[in-house]
Protein backbone atom coordinates (compact mmCIF):
# COMPACT_ATOMS: atom_id res chain seq x y z
CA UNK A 1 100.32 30.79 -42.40
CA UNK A 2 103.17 33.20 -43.79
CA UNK A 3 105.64 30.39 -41.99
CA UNK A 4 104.14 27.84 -43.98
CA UNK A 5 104.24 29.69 -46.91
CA UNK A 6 107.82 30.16 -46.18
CA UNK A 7 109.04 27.23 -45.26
CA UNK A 8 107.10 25.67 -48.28
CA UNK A 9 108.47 28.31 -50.57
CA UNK A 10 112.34 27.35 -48.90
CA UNK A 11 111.86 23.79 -49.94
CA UNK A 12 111.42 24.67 -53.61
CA UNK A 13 113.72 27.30 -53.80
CA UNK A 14 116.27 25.27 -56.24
CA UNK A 15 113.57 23.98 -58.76
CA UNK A 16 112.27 27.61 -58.40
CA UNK A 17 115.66 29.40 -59.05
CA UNK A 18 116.30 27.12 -62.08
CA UNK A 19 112.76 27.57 -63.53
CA UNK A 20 112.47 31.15 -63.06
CA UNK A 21 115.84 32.13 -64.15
CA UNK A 22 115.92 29.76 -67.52
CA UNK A 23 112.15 31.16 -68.79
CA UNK A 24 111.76 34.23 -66.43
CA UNK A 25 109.09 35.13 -68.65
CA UNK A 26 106.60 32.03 -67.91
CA UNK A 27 105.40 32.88 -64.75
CA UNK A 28 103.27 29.65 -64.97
CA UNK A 29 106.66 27.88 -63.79
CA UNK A 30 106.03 29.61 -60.48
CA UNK A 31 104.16 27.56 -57.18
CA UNK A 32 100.82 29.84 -56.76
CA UNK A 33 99.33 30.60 -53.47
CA UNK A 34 95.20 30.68 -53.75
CA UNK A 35 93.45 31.78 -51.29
CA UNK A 36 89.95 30.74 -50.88
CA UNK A 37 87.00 33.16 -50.40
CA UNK A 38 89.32 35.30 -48.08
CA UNK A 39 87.70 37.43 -45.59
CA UNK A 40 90.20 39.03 -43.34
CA UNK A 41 92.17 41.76 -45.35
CA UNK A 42 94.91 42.48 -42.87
CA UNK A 43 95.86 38.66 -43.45
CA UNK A 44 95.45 38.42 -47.32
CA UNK A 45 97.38 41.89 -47.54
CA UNK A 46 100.26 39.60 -45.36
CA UNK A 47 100.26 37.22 -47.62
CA UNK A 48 100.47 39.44 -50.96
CA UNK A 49 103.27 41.22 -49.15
CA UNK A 50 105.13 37.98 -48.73
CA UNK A 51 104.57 36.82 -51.66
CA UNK A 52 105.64 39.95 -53.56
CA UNK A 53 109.29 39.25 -51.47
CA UNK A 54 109.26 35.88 -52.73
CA UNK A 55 108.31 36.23 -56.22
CA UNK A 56 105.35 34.03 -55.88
CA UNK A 57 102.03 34.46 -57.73
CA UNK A 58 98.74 35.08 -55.93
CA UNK A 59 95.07 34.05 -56.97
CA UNK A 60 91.82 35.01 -54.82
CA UNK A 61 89.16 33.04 -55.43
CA UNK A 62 86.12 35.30 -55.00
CA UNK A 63 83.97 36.49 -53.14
CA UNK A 64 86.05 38.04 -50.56
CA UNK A 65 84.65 38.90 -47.03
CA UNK A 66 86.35 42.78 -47.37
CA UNK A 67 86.60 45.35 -50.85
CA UNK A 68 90.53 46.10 -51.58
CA UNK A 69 90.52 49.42 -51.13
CA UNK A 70 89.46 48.32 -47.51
CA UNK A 71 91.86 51.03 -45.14
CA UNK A 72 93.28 48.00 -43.07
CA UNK A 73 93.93 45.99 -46.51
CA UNK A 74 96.03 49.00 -47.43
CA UNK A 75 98.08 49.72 -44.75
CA UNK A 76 99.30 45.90 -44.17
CA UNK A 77 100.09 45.77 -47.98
CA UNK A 78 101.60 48.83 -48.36
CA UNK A 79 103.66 49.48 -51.44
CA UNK A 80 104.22 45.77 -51.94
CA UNK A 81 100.88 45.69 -54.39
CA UNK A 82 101.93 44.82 -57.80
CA UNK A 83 98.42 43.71 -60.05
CA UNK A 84 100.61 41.56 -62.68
CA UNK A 85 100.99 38.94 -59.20
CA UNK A 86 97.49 38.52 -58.53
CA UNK A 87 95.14 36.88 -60.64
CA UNK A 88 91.22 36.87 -59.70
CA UNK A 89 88.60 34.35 -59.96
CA UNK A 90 85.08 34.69 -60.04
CA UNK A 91 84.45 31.37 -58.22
CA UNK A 92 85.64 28.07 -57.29
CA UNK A 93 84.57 26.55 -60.61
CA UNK A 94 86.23 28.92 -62.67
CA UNK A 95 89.70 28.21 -60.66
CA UNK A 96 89.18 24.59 -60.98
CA UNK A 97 88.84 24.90 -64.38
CA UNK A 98 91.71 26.68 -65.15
CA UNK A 99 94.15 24.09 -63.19
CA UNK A 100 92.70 21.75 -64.94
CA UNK A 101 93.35 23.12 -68.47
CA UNK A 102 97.16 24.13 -67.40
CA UNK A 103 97.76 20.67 -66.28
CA UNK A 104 98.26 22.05 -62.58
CA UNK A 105 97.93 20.64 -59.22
CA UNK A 106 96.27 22.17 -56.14
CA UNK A 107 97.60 21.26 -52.90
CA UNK A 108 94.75 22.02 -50.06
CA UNK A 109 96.58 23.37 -46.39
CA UNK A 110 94.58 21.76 -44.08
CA UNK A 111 94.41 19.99 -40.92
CA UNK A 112 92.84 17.45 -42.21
CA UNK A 113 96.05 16.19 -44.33
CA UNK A 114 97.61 12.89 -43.59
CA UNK A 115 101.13 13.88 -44.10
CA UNK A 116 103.17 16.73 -43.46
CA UNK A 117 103.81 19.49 -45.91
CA UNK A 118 107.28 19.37 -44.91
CA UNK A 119 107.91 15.67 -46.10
CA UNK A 120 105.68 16.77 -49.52
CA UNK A 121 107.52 16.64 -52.80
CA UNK A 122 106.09 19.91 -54.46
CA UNK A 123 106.25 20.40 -58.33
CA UNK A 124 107.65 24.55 -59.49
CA UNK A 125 103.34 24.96 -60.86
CA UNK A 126 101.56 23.50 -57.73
CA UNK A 127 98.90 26.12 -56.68
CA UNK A 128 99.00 25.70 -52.53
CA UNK A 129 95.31 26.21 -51.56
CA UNK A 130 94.39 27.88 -48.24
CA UNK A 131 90.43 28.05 -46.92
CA UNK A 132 89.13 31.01 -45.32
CA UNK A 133 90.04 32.16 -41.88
CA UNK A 134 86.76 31.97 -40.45
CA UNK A 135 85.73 28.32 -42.01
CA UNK A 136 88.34 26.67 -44.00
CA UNK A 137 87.46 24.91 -47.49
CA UNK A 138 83.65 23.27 -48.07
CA UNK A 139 84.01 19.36 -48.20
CA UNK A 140 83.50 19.40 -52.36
CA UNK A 141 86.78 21.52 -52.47
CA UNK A 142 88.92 19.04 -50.32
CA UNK A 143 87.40 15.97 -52.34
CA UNK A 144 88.67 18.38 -55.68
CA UNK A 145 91.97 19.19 -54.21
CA UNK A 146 94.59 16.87 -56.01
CA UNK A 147 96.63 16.77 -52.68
CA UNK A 148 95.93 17.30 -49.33
């Protein structure tokens, strides 16, 4: 997943640049990475790590399978933490909503895409979804996702 995010990241990297050093201060110009009702924290403190590298956003959609001051959650994320990155949401519906009201697109990861991300045309305030390790995204999410 963290070479996906990457890679994805790579791709926007010039629309990113541009929109980030023009309004620094509007971090809504910024591709999100959500991650859905996360449950292992080793991974999720991966992917806040990489994230904090690439000045990406995070949102965690709750509930989470593990609490955050969880001992292996803290020693993958280290000092990379920063609580202005992550946003939290209570549930699904609430995250939905809020998209919806910025005008932003979520783009589910899945296997079950017809394309490849890499041939994607991604927009600087796409939210990239990703399901939970254990089971993915419920079928109501992928028919919400704007992209798969």
């Amino acid at each position: 997943m963290l070479i996906l995010i990457s890679n994805i990241w790579f791709n926007l990297r010039k629309k990113f640049f541009y929109a980030t050093t023009t309004t620094s201060k509007n971090m809504n110009l910024r591709p999100k990475i959500a991650l859905y009702e996360p449950d292992i924290p080793q991974n999720t403190a991966a992917i806040i790590r990489t994230c904090s590298c690439l000045g990406a956003m995070i949102e965690i959609i709750e509930p989470c399978g593990f609490i955050f001051n969880d001992k292996r959650f803290k020693r993958v994320v280290m000092d990379y933490l920063d609580e202005k990155m992550i946003k939290f949401y209570k549930n699904y519906n609430e995250f939905l909503e809020t998209k919806k009201n910025n005008k932003e697109r979520v783009i589910l990861m899945t296997t079950k895409a017809s394309g490849s991300y890499s041939s994607f045309k991604f927009k600087t305030n796409d939210t990239i979804l990703f399901g939970r390790e254990s089971a993915g995204v419920p079928e109501k999410i992928h028919k919400s996702a704007n992209k798969r």
